[in-house]
PDB file of N, CA and C in Angstrom:
ATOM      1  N   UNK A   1      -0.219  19.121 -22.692  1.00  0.00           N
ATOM      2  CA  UNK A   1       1.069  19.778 -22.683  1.00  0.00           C
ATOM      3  C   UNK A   1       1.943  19.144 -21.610  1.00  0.00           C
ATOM      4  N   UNK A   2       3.353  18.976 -21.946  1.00  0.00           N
ATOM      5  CA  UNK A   2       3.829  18.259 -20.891  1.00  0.00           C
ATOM      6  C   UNK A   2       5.022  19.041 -20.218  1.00  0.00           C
ATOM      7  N   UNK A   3       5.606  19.417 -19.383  1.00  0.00           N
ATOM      8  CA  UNK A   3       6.366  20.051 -18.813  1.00  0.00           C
ATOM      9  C   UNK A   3       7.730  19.418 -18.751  1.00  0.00           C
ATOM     10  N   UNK A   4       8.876  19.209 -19.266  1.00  0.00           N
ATOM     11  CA  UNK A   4       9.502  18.646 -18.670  1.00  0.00           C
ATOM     12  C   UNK A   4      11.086  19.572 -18.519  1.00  0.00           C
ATOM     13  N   UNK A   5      11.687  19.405 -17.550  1.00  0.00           N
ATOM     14  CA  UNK A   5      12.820  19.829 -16.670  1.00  0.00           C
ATOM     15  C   UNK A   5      14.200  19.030 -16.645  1.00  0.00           C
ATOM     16  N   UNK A   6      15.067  19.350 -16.873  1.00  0.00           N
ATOM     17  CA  UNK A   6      16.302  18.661 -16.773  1.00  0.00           C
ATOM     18  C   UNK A   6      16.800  18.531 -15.244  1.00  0.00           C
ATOM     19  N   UNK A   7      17.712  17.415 -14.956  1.00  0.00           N
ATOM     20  CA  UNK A   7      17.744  16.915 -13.774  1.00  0.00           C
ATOM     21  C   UNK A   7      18.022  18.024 -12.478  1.00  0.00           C
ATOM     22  N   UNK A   8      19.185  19.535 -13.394  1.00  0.00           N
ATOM     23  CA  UNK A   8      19.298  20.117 -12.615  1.00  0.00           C
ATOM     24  C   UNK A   8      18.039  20.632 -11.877  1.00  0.00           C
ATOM     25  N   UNK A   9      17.253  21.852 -12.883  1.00  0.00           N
ATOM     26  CA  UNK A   9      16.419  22.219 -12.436  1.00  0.00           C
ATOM     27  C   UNK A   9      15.181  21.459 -11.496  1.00  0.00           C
ATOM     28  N   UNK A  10      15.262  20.362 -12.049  1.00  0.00           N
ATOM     29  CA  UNK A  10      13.938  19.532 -10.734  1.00  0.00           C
ATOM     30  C   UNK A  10      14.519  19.721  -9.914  1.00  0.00           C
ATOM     31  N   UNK A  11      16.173  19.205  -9.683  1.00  0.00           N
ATOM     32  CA  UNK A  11      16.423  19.444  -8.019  1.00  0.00           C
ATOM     33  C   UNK A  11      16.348  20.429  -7.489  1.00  0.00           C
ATOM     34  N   UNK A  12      16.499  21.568  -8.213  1.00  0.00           N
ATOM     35  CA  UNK A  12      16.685  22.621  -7.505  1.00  0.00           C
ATOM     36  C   UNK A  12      15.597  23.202  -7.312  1.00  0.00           C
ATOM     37  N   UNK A  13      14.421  22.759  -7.970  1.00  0.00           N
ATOM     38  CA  UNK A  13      12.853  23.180  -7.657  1.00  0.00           C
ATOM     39  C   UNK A  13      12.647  22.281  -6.623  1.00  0.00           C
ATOM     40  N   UNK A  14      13.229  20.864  -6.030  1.00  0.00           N
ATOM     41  CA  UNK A  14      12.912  20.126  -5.156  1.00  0.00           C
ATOM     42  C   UNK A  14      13.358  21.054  -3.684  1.00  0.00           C
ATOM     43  N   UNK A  15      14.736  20.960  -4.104  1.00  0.00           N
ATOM     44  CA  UNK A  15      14.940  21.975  -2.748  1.00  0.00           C
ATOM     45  C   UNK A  15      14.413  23.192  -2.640  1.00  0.00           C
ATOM     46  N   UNK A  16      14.191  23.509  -3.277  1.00  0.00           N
ATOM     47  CA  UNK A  16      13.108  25.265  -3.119  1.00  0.00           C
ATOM     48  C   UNK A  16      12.026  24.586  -2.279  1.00  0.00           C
ATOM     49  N   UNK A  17      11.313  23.722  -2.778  1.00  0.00           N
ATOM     50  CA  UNK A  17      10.110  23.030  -2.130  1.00  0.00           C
ATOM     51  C   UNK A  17      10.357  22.380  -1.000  1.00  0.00           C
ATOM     52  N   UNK A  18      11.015  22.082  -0.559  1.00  0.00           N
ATOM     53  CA  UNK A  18      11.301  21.140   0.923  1.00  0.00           C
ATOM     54  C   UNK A  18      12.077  22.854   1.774  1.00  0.00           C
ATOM     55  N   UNK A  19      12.591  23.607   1.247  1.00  0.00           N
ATOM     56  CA  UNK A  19      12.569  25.124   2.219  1.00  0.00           C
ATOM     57  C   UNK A  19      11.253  25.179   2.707  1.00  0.00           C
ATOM     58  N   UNK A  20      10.536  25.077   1.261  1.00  0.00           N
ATOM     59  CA  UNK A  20       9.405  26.421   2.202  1.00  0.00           C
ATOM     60  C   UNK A  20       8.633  25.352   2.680  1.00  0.00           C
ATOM     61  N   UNK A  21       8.315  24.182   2.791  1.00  0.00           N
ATOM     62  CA  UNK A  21       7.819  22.797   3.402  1.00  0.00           C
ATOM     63  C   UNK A  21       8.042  22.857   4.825  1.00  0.00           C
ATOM     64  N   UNK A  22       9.592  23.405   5.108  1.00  0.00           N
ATOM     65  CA  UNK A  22      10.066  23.297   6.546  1.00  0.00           C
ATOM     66  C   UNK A  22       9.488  24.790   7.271  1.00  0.00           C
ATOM     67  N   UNK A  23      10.169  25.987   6.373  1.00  0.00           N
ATOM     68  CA  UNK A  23       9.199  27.284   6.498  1.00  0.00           C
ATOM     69  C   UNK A  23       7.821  27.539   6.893  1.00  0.00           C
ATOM     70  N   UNK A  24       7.333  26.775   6.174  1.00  0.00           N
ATOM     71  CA  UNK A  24       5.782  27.393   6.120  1.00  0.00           C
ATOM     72  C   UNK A  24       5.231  26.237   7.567  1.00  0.00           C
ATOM     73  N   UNK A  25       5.575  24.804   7.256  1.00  0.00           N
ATOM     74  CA  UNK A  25       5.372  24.409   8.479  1.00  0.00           C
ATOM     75  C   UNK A  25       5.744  24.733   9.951  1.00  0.00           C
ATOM     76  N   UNK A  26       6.999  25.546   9.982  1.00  0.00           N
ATOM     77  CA  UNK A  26       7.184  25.781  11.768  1.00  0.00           C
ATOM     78  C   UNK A  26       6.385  27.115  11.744  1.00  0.00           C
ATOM     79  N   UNK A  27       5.911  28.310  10.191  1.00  0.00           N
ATOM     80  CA  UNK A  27       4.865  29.295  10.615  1.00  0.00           C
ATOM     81  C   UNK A  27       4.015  29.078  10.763  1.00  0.00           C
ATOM     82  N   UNK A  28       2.951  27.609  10.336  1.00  0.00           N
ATOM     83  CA  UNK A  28       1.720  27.595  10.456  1.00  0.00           C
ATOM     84  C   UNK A  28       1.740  26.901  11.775  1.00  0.00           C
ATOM     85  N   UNK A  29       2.653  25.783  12.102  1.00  0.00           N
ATOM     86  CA  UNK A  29       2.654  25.409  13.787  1.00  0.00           C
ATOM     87  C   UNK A  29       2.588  25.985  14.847  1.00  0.00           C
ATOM     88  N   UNK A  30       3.459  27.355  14.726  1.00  0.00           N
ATOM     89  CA  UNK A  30       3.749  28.065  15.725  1.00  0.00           C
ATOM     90  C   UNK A  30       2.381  28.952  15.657  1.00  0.00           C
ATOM     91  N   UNK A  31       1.739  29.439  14.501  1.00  0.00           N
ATOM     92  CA  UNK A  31       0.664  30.275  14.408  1.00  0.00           C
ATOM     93  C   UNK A  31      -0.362  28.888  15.298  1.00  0.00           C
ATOM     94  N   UNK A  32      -0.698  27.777  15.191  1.00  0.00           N
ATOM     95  CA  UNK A  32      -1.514  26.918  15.533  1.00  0.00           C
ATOM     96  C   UNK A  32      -1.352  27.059  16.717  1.00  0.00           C
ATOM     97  N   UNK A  33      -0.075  26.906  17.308  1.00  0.00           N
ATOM     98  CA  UNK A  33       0.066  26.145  18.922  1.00  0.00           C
ATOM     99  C   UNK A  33      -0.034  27.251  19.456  1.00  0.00           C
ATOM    100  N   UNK A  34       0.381  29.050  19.065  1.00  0.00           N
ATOM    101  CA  UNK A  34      -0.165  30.194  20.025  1.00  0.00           C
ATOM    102  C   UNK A  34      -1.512  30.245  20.198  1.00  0.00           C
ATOM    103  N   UNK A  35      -2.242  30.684  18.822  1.00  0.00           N
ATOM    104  CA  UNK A  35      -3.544  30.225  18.444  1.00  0.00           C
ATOM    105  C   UNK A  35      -4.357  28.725  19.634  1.00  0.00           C
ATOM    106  N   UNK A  36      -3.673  27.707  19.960  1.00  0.00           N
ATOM    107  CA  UNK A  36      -4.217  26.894  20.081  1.00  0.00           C
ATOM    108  C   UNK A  36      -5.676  26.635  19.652  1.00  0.00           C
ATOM    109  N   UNK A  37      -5.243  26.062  18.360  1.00  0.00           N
ATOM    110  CA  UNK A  37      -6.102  25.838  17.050  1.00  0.00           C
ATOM    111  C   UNK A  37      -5.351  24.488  16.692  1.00  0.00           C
ATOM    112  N   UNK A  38      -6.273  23.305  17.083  1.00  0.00           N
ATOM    113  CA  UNK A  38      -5.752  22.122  16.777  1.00  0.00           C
ATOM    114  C   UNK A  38      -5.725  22.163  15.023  1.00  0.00           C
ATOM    115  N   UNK A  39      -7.000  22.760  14.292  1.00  0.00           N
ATOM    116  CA  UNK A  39      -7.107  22.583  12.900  1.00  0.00           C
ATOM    117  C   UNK A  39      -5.733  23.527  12.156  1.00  0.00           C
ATOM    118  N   UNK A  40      -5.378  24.408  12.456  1.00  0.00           N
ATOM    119  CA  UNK A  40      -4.017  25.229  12.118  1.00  0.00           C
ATOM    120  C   UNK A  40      -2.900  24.185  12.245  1.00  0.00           C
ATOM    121  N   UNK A  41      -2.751  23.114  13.310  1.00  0.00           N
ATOM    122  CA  UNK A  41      -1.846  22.584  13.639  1.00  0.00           C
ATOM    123  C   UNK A  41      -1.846  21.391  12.279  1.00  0.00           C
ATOM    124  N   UNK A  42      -2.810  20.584  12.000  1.00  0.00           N
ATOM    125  CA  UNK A  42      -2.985  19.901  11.142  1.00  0.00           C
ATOM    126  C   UNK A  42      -2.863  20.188   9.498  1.00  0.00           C
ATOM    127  N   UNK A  43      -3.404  21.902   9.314  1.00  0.00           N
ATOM    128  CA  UNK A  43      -2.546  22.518   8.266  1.00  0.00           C
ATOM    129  C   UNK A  43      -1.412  22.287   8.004  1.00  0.00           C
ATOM    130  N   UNK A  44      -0.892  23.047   9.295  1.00  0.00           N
ATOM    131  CA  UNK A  44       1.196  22.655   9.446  1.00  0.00           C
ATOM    132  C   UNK A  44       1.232  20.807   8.374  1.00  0.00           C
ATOM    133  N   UNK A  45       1.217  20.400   9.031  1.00  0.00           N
ATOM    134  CA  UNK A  45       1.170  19.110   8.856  1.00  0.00           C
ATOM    135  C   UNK A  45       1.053  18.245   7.554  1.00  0.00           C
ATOM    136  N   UNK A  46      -0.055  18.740   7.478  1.00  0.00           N
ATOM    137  CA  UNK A  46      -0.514  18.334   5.505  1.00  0.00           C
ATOM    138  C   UNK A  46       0.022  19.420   4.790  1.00  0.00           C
ATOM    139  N   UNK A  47       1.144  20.454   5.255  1.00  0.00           N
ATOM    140  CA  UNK A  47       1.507  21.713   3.947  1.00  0.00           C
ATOM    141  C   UNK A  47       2.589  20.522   4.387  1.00  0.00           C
ATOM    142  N   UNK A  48       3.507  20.192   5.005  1.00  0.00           N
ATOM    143  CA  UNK A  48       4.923  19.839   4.802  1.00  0.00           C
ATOM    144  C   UNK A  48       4.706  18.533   4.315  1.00  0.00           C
ATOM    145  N   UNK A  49       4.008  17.855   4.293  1.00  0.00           N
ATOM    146  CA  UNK A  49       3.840  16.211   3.906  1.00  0.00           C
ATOM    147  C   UNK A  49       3.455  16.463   2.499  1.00  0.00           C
ATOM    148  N   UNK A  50       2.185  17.467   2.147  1.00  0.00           N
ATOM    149  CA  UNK A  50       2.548  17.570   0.508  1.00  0.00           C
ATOM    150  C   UNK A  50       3.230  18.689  -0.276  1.00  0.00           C
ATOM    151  N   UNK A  51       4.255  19.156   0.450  1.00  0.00           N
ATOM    152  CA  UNK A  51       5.267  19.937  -0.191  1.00  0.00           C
ATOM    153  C   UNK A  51       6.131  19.068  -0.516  1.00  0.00           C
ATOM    154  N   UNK A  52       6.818  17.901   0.935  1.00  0.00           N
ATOM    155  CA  UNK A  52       7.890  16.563   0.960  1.00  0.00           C
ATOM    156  C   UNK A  52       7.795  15.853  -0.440  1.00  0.00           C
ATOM    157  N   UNK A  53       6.191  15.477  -0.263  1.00  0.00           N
ATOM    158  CA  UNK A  53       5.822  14.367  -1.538  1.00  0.00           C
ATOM    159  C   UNK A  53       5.863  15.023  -2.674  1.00  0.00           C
ATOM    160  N   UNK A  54       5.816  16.081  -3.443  1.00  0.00           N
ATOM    161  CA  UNK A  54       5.832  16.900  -4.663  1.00  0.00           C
ATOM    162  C   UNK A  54       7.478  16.800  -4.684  1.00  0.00           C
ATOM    163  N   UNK A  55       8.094  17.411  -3.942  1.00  0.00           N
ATOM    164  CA  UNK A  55       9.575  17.302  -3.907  1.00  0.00           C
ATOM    165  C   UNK A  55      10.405  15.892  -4.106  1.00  0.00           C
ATOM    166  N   UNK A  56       9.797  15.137  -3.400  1.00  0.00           N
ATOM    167  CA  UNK A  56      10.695  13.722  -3.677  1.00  0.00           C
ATOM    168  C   UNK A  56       9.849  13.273  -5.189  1.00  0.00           C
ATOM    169  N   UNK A  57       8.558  13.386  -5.601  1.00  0.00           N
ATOM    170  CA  UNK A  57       8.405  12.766  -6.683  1.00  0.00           C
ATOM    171  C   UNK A  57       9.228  13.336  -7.944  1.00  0.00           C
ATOM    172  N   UNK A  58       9.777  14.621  -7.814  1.00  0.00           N
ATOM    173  CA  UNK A  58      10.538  15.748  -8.482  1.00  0.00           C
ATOM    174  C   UNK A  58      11.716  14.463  -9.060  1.00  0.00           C
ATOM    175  N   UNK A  59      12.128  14.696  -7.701  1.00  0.00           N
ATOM    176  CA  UNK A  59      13.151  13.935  -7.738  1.00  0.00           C
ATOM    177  C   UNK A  59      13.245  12.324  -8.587  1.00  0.00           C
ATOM    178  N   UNK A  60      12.268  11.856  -8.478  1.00  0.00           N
ATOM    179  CA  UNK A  60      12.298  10.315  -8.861  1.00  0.00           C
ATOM    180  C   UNK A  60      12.124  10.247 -10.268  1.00  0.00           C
ATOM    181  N   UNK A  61      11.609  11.097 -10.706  1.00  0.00           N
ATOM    182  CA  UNK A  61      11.597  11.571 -11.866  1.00  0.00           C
ATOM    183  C   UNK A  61      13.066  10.842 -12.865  1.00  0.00           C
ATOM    184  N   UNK A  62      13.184  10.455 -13.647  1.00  0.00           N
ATOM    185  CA  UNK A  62      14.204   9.867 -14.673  1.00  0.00           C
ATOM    186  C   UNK A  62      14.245  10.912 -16.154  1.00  0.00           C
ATOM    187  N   UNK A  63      15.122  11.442 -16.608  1.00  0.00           N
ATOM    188  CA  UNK A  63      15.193  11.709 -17.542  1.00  0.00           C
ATOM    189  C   UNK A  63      15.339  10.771 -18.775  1.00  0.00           C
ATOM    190  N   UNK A  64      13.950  11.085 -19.967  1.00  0.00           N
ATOM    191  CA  UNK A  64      14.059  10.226 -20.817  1.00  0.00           C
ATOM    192  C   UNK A  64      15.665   9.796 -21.994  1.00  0.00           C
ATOM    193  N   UNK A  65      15.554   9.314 -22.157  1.00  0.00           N
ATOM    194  CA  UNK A  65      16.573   8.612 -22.874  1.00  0.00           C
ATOM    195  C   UNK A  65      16.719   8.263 -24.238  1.00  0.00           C
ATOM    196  N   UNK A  66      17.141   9.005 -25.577  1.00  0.00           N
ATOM    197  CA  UNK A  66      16.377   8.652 -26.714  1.00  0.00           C
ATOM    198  C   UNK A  66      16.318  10.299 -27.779  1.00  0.00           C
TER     199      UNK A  66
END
């Protein structure tokens, strides 16, 4: 089954995704660095790097043609 989205909606699912990317990373940082919990901190880290990358591939995305 294939999903596909018109240009609006990816973007606007891109930016939904790079919110909560920035969101969820300064809650799980700040939960890490009170915590001082290096592994919480590295959560932070890998949630915003693969929220970023889901979001920009959104984006790169081409609508077919045809």
């Amino acid at each position: 089954m294939k999903l596909r989205f018109n240009k609006v909606v990816r973007v606007s699912i891109a930016d939904e995704l790079k919110k909560a990317s920035t969101y969820g990373g300064i809650g799980l940082g700040l939960l890490g660095y009170s915590m001082k919990a290096p592994s919480v901190l590295l959560a932070a880290f890998l949630w915003w790097i693969t929220c970023q990358t889901i979001a920009n591939l959104l984006l790169a995305m081409e609508d077919d043609e045809g």
